[in-house]
N, C-alpha and C. Protein backbone atom coordinates (compact mmCIF):
# COMPACT_ATOMS: atom_id res chain seq x y z
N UNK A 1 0.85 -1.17 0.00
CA UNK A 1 0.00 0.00 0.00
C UNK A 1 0.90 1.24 0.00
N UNK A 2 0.30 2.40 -0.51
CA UNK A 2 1.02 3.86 -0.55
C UNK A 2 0.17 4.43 -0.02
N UNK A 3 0.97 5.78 0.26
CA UNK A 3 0.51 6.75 0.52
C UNK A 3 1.04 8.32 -0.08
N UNK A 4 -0.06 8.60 -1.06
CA UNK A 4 0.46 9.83 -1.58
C UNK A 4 0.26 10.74 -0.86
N UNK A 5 0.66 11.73 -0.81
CA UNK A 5 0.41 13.59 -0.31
C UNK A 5 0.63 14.25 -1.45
N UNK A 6 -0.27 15.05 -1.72
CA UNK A 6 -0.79 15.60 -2.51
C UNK A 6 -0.36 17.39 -1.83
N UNK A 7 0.09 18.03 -1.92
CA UNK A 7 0.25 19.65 -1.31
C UNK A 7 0.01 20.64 -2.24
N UNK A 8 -0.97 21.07 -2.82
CA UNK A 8 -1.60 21.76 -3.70
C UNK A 8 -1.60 23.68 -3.33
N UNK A 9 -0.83 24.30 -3.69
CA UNK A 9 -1.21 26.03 -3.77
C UNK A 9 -1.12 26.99 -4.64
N UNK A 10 -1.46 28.16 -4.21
CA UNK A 10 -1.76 28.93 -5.24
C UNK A 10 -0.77 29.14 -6.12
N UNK A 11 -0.90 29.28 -7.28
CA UNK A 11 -0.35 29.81 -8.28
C UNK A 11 0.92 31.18 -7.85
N UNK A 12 1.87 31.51 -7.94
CA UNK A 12 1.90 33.11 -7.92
C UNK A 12 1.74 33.56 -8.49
N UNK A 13 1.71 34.83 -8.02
CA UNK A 13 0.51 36.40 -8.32
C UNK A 13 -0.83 36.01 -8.03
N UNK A 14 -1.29 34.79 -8.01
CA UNK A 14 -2.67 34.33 -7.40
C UNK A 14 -2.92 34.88 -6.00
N UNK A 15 -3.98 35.75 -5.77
CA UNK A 15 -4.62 36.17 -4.51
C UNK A 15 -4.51 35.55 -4.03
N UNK A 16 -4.07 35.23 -2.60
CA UNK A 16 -4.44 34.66 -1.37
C UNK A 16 -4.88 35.67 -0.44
N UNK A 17 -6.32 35.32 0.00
CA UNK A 17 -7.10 36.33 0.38
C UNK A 17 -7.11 35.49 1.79
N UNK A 18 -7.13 33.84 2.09
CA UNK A 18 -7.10 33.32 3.51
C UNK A 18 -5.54 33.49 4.18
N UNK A 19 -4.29 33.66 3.46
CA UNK A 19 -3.11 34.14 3.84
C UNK A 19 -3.17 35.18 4.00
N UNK A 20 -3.25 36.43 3.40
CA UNK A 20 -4.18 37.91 3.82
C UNK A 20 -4.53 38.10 5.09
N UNK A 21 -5.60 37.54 5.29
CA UNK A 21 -6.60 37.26 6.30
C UNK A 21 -5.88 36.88 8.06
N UNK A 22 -4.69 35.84 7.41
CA UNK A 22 -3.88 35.06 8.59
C UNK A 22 -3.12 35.95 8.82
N UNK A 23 -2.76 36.56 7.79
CA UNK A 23 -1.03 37.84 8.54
C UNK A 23 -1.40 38.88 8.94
N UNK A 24 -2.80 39.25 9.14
CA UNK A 24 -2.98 40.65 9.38
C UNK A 24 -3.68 39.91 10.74
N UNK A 25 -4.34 38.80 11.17
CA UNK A 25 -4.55 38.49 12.18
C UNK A 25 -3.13 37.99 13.55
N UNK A 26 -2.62 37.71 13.16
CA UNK A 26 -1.03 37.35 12.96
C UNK A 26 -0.46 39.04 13.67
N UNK A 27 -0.53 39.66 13.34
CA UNK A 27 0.03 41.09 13.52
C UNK A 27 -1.22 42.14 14.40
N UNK A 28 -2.39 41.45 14.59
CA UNK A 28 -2.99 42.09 15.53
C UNK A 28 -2.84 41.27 16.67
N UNK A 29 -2.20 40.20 16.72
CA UNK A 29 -1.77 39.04 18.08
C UNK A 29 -0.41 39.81 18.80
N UNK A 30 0.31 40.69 18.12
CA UNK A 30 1.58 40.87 18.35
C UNK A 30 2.29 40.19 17.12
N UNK A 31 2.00 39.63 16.56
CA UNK A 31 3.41 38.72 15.55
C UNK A 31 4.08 39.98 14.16
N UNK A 32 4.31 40.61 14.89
CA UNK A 32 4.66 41.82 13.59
C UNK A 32 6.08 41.36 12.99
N UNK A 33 7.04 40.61 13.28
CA UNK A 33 7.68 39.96 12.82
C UNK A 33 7.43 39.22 10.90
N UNK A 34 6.18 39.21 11.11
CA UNK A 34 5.58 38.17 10.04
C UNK A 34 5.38 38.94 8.76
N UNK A 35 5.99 38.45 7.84
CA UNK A 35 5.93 39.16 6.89
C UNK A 35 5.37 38.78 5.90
N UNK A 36 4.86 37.64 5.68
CA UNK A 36 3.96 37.02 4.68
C UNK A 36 3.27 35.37 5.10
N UNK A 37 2.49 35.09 4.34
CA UNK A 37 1.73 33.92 5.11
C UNK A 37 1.02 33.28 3.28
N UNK A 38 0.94 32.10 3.15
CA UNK A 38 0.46 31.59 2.10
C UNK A 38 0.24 30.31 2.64
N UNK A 39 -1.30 29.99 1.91
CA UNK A 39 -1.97 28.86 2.47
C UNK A 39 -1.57 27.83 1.70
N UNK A 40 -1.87 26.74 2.10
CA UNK A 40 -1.85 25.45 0.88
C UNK A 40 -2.67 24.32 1.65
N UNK A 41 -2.86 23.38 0.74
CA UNK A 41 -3.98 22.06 1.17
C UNK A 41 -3.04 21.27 0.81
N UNK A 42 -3.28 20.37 1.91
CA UNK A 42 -2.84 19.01 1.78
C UNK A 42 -3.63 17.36 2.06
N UNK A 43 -3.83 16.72 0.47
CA UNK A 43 -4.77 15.74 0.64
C UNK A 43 -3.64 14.47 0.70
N UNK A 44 -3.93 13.43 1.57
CA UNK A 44 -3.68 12.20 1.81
C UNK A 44 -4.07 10.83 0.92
N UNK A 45 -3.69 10.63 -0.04
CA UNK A 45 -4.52 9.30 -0.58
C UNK A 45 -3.94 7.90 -0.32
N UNK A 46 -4.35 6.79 0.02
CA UNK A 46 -3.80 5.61 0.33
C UNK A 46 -4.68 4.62 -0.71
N UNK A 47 -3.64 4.15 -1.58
CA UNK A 47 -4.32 3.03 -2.44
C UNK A 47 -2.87 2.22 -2.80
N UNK A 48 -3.74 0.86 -3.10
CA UNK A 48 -3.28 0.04 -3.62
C UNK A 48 -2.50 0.24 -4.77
N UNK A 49 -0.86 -0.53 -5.60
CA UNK A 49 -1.08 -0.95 -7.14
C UNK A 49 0.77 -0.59 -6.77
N UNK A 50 1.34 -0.54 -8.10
CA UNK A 50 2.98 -0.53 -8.00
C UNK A 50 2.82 1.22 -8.00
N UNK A 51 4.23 1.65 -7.61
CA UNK A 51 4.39 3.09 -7.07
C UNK A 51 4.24 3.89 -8.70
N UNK A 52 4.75 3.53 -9.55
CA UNK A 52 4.53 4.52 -10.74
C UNK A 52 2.70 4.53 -11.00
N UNK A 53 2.30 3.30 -11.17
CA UNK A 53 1.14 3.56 -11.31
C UNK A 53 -0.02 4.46 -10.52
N UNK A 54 0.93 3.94 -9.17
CA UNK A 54 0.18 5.16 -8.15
C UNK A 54 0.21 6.83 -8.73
N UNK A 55 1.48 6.81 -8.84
CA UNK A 55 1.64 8.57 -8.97
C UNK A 55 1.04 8.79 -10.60
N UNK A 56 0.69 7.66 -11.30
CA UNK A 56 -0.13 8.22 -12.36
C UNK A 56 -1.32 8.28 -11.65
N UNK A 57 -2.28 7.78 -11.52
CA UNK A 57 -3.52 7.93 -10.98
C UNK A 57 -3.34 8.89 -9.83
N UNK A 58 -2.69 9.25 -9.23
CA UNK A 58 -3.14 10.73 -8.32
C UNK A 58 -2.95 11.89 -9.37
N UNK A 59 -2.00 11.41 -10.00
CA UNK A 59 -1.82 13.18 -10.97
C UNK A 59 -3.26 13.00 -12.02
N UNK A 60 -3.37 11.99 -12.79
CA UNK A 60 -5.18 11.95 -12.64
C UNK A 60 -5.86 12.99 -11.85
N UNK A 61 -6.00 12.23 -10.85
CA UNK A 61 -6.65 13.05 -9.52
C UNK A 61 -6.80 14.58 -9.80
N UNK A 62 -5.50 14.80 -9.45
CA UNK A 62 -4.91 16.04 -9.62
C UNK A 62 -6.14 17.26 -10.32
N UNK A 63 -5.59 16.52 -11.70
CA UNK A 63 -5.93 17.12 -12.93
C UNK A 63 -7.60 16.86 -12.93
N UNK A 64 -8.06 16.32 -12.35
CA UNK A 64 -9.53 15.57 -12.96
C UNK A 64 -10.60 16.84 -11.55
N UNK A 65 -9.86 16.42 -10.61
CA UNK A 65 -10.52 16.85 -9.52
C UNK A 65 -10.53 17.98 -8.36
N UNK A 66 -8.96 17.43 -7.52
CA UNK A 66 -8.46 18.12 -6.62
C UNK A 66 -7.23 19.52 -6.84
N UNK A 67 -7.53 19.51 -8.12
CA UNK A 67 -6.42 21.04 -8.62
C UNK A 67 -7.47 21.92 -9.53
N UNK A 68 -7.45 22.84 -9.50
CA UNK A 68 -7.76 23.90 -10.92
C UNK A 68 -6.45 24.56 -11.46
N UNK A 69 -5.98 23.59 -13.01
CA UNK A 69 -4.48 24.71 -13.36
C UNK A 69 -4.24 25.56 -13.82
N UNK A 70 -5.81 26.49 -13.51
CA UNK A 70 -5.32 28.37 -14.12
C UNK A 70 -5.12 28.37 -12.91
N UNK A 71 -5.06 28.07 -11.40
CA UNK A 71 -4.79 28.92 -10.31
C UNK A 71 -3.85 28.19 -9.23
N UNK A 72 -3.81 26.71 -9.73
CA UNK A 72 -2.89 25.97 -8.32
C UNK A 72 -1.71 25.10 -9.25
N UNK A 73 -0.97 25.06 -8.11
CA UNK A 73 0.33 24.08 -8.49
C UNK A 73 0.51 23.09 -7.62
N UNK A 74 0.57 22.07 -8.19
CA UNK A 74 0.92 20.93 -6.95
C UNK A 74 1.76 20.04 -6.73
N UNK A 75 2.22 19.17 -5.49
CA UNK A 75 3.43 18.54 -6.01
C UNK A 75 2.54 17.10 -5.26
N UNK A 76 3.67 16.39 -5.51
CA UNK A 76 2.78 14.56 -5.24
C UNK A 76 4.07 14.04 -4.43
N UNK A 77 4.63 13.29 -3.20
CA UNK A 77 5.28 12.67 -3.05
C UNK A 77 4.28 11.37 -2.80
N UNK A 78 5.60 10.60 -2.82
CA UNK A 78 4.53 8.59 -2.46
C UNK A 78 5.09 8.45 -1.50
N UNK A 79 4.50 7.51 -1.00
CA UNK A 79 5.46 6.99 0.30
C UNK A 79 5.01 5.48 0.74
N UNK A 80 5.54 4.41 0.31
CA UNK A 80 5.40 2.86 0.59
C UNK A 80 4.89 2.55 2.45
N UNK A 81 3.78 2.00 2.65
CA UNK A 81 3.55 2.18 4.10
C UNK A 81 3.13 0.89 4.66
């Protein structure tokens, strides 16, 4: 069995309006230190099959479902578990 991670974010120059949101909250805590903040998602998939085939069928995924590629970039590691 594998386990992919999937870590999907914005594009740059793509708005991040929930990183926005975090650094200016971030700096009304005291954290003025902080100078930028960018979000990203991270999905977990665990399936069966040999490791190339895996990382074809998540980039599938990817592309089919869990990305939009006018606005995100994503990367895939596997990991045998």
């Amino acid at each position: 069995m594998f386990k992919a991670r999937v870590e999907i974010k914005l594009k740059k120059g793509i708005a991040d309006p929930e990183g926005k949101n975090i650094l200016k909250a971030l700096h009304l805590l005291g954290f003025e230190e902080v100078k930028d903040v960018k979000m990203a998602k991270v999905t977990e998939i665990f399936m069966d099959g040999d490791e190339k085939e895996v990382e074809e069928r998540v980039k599938e995924m990817c592309n089919r479902l869990l990305t939009n590629p006018v606005i995100h970039d994503y990367t895939i590691s596997i990991e045998r578990i």
